[in-house]
N, C-alpha and C. Protein backbone atom coordinates (compact mmCIF):
# COMPACT_ATOMS: atom_id res chain seq x y z
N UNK A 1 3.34 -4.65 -16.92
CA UNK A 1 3.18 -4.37 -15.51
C UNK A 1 2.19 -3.24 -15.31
N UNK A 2 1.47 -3.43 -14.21
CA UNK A 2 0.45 -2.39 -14.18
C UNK A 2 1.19 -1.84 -12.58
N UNK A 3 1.10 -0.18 -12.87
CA UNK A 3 2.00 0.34 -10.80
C UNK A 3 0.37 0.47 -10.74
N UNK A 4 0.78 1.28 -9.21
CA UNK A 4 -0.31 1.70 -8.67
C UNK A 4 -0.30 2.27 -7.50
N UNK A 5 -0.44 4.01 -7.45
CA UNK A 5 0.13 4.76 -6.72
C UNK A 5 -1.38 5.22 -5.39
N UNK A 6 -0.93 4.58 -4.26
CA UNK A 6 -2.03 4.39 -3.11
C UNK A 6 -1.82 5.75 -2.33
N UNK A 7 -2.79 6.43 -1.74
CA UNK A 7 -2.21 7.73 -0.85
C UNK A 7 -3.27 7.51 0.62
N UNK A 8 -2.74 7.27 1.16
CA UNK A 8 -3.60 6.70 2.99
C UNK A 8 -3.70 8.38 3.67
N UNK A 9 -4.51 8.22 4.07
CA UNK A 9 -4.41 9.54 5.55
C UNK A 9 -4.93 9.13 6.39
N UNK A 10 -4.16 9.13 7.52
CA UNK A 10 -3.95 8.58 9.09
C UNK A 10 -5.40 9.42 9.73
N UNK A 11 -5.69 8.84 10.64
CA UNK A 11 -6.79 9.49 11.43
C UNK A 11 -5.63 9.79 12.62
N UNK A 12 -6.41 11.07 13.32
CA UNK A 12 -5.04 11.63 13.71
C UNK A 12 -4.90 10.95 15.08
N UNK A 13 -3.47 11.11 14.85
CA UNK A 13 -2.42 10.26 16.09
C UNK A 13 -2.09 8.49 15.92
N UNK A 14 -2.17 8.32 14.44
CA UNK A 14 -2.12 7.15 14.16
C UNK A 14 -1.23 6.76 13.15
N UNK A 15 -0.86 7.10 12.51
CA UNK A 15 0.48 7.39 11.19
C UNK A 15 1.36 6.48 12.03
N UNK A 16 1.53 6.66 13.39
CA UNK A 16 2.79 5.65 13.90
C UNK A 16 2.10 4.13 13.84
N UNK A 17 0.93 3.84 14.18
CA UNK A 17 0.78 2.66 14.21
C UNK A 17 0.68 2.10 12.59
N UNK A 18 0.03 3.15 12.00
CA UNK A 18 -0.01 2.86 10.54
C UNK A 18 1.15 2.78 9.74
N UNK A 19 2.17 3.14 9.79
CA UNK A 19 3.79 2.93 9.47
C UNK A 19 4.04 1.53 10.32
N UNK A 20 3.87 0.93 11.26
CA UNK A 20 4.75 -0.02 11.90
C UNK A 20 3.54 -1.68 11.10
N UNK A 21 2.80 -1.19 11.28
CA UNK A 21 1.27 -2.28 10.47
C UNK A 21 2.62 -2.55 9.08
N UNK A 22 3.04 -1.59 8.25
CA UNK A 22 3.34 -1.53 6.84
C UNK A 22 4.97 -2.26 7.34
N UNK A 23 5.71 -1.78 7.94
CA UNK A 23 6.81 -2.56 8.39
C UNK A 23 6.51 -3.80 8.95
N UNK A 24 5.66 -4.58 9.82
CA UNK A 24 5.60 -5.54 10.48
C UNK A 24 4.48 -6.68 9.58
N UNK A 25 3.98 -5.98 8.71
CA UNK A 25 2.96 -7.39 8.18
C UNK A 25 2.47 -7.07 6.95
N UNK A 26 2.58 -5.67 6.65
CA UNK A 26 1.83 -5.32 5.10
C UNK A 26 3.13 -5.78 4.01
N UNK A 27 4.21 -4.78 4.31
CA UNK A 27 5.01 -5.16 3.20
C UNK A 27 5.22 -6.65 2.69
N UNK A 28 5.36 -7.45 3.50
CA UNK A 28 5.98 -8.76 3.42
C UNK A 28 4.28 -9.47 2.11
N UNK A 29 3.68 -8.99 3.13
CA UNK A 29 2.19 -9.40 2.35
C UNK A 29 2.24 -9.68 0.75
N UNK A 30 2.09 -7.98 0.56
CA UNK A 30 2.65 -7.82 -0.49
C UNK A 30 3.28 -8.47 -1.50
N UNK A 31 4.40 -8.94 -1.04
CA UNK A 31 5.16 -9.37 -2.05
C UNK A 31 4.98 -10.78 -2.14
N UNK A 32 3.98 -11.40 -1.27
CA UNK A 32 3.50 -12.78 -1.15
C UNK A 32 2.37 -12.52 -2.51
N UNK A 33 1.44 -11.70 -2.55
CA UNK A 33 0.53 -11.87 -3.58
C UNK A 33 0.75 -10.52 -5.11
N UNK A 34 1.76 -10.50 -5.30
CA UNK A 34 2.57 -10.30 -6.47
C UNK A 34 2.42 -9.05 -6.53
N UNK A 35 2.93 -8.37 -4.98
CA UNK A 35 2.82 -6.78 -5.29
C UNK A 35 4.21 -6.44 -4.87
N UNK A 36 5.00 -5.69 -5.85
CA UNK A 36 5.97 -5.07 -4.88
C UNK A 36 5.87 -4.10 -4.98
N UNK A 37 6.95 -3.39 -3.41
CA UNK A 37 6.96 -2.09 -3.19
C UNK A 37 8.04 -1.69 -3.69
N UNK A 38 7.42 -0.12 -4.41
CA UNK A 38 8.63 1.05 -4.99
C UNK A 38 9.03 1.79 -4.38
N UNK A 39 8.63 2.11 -3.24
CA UNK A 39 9.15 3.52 -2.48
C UNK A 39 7.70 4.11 -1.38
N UNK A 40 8.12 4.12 -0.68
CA UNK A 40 7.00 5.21 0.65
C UNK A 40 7.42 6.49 0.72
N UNK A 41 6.62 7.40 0.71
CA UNK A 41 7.05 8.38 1.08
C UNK A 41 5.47 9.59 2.05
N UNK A 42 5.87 10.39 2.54
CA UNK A 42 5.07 11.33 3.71
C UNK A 42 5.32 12.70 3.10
N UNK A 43 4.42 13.01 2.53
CA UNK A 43 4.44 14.60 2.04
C UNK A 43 4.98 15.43 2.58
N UNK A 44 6.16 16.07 2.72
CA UNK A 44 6.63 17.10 3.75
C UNK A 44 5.23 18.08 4.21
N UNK A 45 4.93 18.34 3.58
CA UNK A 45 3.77 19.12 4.66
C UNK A 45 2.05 18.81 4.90
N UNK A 46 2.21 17.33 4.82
CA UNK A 46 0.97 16.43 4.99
C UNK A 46 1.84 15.60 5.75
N UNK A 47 2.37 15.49 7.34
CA UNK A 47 2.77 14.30 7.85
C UNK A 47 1.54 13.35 8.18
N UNK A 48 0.10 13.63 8.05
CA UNK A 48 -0.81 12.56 8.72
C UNK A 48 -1.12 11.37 6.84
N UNK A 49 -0.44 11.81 5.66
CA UNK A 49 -0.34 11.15 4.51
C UNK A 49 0.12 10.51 4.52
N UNK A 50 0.69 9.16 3.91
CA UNK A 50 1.05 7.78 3.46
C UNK A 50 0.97 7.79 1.98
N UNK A 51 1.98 8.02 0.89
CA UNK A 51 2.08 7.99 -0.28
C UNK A 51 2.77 6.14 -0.62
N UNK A 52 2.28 5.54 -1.66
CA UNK A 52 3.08 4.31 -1.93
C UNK A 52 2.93 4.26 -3.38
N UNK A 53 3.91 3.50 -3.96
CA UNK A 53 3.61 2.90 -5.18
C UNK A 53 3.88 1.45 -5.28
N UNK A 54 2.79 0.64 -5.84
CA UNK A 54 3.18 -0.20 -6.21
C UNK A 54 3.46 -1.36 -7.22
N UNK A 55 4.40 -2.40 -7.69
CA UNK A 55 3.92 -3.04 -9.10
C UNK A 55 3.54 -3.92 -8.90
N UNK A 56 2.72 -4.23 -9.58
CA UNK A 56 1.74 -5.38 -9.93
C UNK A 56 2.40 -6.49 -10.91
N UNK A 57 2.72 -7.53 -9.91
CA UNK A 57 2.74 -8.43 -11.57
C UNK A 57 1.62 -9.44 -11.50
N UNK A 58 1.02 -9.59 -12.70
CA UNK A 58 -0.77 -9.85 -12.88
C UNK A 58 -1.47 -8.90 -12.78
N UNK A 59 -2.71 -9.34 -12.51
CA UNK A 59 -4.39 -8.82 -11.94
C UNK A 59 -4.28 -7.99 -10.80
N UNK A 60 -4.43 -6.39 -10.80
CA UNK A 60 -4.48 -5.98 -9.95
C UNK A 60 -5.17 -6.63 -8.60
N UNK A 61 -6.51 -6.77 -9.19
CA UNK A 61 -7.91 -7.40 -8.55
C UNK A 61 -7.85 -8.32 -8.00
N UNK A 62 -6.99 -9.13 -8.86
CA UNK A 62 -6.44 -10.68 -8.46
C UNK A 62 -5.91 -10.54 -7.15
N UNK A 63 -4.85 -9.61 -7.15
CA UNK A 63 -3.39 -9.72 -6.18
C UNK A 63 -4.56 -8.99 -5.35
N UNK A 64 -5.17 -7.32 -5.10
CA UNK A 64 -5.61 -7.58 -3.85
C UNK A 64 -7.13 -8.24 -3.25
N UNK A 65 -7.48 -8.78 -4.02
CA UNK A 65 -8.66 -10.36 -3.35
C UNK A 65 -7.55 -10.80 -2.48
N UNK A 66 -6.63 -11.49 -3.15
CA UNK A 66 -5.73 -12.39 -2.42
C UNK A 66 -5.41 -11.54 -1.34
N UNK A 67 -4.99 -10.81 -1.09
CA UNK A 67 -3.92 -10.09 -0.11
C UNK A 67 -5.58 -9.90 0.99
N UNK A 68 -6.41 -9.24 0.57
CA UNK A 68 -7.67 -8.92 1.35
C UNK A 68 -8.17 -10.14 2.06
N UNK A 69 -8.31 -11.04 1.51
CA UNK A 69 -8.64 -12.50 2.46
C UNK A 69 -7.96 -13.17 2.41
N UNK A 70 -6.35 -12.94 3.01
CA UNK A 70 -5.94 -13.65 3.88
C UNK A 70 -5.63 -13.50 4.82
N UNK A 71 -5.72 -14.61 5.51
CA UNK A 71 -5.90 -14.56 7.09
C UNK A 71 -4.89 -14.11 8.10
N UNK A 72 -3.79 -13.88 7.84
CA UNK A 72 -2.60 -13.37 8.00
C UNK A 72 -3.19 -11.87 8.05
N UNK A 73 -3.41 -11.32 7.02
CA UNK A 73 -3.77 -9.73 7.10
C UNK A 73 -5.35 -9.28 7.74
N UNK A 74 -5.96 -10.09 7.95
CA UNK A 74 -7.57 -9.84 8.37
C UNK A 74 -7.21 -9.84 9.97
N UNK A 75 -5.90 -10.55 10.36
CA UNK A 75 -5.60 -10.72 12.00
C UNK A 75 -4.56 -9.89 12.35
N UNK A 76 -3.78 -9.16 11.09
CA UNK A 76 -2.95 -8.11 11.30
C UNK A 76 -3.86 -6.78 11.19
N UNK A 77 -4.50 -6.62 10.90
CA UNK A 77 -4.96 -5.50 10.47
C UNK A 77 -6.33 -4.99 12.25
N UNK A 78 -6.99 -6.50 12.37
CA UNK A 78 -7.59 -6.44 13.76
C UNK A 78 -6.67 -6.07 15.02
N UNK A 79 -5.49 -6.94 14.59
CA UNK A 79 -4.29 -6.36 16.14
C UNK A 79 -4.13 -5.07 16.38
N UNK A 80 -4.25 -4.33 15.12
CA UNK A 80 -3.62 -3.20 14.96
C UNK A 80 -4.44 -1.75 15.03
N UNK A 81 -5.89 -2.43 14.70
CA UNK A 81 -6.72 -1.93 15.17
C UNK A 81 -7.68 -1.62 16.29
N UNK A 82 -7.41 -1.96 17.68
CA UNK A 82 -8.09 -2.54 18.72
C UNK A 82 -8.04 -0.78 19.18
N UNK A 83 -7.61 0.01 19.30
CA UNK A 83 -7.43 1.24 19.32
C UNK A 83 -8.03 2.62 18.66
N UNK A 84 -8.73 1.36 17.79
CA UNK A 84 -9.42 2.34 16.57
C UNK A 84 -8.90 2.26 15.41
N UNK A 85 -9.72 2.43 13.80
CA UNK A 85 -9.79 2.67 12.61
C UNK A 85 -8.29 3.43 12.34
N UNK A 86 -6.92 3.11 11.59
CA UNK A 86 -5.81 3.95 11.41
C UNK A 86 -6.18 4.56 10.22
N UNK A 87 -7.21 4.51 9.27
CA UNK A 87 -7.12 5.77 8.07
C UNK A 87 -8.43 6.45 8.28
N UNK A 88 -8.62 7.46 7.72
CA UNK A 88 -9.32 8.48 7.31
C UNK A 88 -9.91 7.96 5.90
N UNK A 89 -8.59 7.77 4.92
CA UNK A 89 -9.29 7.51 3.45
C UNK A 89 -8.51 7.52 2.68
N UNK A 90 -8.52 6.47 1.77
CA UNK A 90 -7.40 5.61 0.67
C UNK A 90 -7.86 6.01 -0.64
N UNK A 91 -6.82 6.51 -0.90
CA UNK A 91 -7.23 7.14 -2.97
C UNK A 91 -6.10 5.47 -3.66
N UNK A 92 -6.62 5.24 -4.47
CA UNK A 92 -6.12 4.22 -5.60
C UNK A 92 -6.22 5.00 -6.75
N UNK A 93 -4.70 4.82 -7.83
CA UNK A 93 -4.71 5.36 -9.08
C UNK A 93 -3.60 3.94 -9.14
N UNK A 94 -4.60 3.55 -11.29
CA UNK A 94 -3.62 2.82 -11.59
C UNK A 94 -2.73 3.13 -12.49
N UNK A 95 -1.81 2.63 -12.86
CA UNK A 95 -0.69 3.77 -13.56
C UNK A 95 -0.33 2.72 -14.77
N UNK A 96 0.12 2.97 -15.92
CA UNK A 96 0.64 1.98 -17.28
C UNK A 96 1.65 2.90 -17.58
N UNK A 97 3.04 2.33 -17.37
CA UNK A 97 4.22 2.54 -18.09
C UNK A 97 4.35 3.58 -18.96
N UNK A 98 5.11 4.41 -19.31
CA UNK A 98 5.63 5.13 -20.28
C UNK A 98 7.03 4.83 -20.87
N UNK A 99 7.62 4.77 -22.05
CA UNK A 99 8.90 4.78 -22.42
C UNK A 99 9.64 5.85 -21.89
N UNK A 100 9.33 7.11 -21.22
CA UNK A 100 10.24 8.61 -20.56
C UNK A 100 11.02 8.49 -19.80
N UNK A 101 10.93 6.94 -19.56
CA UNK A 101 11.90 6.73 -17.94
C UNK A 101 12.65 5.10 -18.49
N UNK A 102 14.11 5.15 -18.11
CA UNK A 102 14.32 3.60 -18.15
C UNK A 102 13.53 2.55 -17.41
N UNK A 103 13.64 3.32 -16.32
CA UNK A 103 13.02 2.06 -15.10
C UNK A 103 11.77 1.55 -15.45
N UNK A 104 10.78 2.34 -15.79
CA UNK A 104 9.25 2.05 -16.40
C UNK A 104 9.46 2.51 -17.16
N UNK A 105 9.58 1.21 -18.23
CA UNK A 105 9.34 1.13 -19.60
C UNK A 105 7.98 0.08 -19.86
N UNK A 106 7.51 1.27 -20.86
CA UNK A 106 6.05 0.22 -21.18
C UNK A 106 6.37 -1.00 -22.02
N UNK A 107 5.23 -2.01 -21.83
CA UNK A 107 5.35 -3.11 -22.14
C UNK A 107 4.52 -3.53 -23.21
């Protein structure tokens, strides 16, 4: 399994629409093109941040091509945007297992 820990920052006054995008059409996405989610979390003292992790089963690249053109998310992502651009700027790190933890155990 390859994770892969995403960190978003909201352009400001937008974190709410950008949280409800991730509840209403991203997550589900997701797990349609072989990503699941580990956990969200908001930096206690970065509320305009968006922390995620996620696992990959396959091709990172693979899963988001897929997730990026489809049409489902190219018309969620326009709805949601009619208001304006919701990030600032998306960091990607990919992550490989360690034995230190039960849960991620390398493979």
């Amino acid at each position: 399994m390859t994770y892969e820990l995403r960190t978003y920052t909201a352009n400001p006054g937008k974190m709410d629409a950008l949280l409800e995008r991730y509840r209403s059409n991203t997550i589900g996405l997701f797990t349609e093109h072989n990503m699941k989610s580990l956990g969200y979390w908001i930096p206690v003292d970065r509320p305009d941040v968006l922390v995620y992790l996620l696992e990959h089963d396959g091709d990172p690249i693979t899963n988001w091509t897929a997730f990026g053109t489809d049409q489902r998310w190219i018309d969620a992502k326009a709805a949601s945007e009619v208001d304006g651009v919701l990030t600032a700027g998306i960091e990607s790190v990919m992550l490989e297992a360690t034995d230190l933890h039960p849960i991620a155990k390398a493979q």
